[in-house]
Protein backbone atom coordinates (compact mmCIF):
# COMPACT_ATOMS: atom_id res chain seq x y z
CA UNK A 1 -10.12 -5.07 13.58
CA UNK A 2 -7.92 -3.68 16.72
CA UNK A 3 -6.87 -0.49 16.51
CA UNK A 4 -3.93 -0.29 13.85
CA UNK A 5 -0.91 1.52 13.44
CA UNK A 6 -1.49 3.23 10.80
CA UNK A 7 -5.45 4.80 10.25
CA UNK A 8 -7.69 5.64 7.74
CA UNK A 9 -7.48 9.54 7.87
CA UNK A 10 -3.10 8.40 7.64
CA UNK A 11 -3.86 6.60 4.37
CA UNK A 12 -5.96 9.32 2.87
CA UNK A 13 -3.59 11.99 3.39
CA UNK A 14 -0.68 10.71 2.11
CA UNK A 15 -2.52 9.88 -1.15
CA UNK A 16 -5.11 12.53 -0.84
CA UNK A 17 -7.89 10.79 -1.17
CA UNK A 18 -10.33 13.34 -0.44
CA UNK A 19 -13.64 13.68 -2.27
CA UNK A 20 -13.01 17.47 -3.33
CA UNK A 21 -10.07 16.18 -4.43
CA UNK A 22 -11.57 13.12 -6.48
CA UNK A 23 -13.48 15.64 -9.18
CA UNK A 24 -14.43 12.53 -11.48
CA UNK A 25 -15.29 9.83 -8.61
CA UNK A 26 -17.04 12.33 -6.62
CA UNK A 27 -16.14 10.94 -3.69
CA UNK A 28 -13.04 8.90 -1.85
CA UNK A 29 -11.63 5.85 -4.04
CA UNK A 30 -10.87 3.28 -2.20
CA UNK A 31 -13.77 2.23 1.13
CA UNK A 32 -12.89 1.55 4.38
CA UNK A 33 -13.46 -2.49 3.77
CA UNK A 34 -10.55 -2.10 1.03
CA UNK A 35 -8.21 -0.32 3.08
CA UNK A 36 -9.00 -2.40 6.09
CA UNK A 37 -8.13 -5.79 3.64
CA UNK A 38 -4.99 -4.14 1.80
CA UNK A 39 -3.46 -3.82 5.62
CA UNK A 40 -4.46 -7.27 6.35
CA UNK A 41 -2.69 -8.57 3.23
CA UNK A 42 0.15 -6.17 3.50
CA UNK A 43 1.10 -7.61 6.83
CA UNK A 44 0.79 -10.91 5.70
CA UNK A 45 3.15 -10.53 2.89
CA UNK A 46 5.98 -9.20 5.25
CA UNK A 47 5.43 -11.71 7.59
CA UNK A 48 6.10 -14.37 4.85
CA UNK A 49 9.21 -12.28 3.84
CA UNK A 50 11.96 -14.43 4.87
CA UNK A 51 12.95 -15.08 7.40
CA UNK A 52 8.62 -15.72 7.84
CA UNK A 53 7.75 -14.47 11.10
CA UNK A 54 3.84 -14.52 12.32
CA UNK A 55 4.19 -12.06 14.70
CA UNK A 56 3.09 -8.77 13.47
CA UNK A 57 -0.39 -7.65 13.08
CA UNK A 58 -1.84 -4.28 11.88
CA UNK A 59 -1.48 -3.37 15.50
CA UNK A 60 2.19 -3.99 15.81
CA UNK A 61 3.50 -3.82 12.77
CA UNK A 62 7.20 -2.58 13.19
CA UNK A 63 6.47 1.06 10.88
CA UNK A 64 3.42 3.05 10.32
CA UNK A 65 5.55 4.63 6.70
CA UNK A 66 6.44 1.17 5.28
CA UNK A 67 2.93 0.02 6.22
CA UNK A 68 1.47 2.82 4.31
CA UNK A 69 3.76 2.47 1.36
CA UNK A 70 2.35 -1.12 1.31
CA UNK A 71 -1.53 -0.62 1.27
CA UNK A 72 -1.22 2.29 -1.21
CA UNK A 73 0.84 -0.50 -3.63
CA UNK A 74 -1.57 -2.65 -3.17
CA UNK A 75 -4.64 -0.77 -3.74
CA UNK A 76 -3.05 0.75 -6.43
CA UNK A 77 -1.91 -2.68 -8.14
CA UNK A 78 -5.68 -3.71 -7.69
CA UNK A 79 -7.34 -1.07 -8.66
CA UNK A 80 -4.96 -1.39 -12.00
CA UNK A 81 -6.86 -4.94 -12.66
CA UNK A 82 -10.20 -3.56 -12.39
CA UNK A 83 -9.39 -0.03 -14.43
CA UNK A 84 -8.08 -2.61 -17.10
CA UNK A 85 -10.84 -5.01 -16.87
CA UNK A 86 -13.06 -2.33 -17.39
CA UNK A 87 -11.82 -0.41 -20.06
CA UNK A 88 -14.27 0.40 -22.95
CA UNK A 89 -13.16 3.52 -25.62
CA UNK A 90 -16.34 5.16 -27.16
CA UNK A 91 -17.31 7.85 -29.64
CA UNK A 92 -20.15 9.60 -29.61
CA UNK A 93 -21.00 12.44 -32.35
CA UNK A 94 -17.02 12.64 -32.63
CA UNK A 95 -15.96 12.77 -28.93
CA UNK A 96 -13.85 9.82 -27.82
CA UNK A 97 -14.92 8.96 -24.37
CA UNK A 98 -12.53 6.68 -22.46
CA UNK A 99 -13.28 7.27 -18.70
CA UNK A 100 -11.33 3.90 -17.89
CA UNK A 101 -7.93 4.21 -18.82
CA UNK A 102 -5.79 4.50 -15.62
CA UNK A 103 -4.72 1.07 -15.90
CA UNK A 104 -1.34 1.73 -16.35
CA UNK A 105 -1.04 4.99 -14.44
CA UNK A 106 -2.44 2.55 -11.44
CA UNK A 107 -0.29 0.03 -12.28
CA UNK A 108 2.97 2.24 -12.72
CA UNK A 109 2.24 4.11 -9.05
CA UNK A 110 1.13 0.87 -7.37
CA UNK A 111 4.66 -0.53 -8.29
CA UNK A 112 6.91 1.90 -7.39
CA UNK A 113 5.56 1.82 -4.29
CA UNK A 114 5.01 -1.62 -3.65
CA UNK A 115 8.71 -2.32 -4.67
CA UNK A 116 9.85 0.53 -2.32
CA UNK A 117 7.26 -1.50 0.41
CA UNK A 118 9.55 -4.78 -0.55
CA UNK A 119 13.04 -3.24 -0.96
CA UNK A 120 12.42 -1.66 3.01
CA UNK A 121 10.42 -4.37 4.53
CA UNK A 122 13.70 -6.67 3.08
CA UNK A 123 16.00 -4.80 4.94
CA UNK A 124 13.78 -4.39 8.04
CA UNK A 125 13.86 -8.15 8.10
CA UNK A 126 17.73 -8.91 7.80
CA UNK A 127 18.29 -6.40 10.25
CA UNK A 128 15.36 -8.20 12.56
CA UNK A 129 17.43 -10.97 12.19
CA UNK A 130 20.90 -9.86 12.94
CA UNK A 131 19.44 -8.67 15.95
CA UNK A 132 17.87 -11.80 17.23
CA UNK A 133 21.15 -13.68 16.08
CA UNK A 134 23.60 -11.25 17.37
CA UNK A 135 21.64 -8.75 19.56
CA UNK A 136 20.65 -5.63 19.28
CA UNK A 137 23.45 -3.43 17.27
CA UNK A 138 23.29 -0.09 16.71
CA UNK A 139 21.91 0.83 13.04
CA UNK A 140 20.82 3.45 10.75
CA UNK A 141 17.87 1.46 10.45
CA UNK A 142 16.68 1.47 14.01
CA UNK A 143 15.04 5.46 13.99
CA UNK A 144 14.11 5.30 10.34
CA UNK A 145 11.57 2.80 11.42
CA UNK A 146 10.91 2.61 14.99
């Protein structure tokens, strides 16, 4: 993959997704693979936003914030399937061990900010195509996300 708006290191810090930070992974949650894929898809889905447009990549995607908002609602909604999937409660000697039960917390987090990813990347899109329809106009959109 090109170089992308939006890296790695970005992604990390606004989740902080540090391994000193990730006390019961022990390390970063999501790998560089996942992240890579969740920007892939997360492009895709706002090119298909109508009006579609195949124009943007990870390299020229129109803001590095709604691209992040994106791949951390994404991951997020993912990771919910496999946290659920996964889920097994246990007792042993009286201790109830449940070390897979973020499925909703995961779920919850990936949707508020996937729907904030698909409320924005909505109104990036009309305004996209005002602009090609009526030129460029002045908007309070313009240095929120360019």
């Amino acid at each position: 993959m090109a170089t992308a708006i939006v890296t790695e290191k970005d992604l990390r810090m606004f989740a902080m997704d540090r391994p000193e930070l990730n006390t019961l992974v022990d390390s970063v949650r999501f790998g560089p693979e996942e992240i890579e894929q969740a920007m892939i898809r997360v492009v895709d889905r706002f090119n298909i936003l109508a009006p579609p447009s195949s124009g943007y990549s990870v390299e020229n995607f129109p803001s590095s914030s709604l691209l992040t908002l994106g791949v951390w609602g994404w991951l997020l909604r993912g990771a919910a399937i496999g946290e659920a999937s996964n889920n097994f409660s246990y007792s042993v000697a009286g201790v109830q061990v449940n070390d897979r039960d973020k499925a909703e917390i995961f779920m919850n987090l990936g949707k508020l900010l996937w729907d904030e990813f698909i409320d924005t990347a909505t109104q990036v899109k009309l305004m996209q195509s005002i602009n090609k329809t009526y030129g460029n106009k002045p908007s309070e959109y313009r240095h929120r996300f360019f």
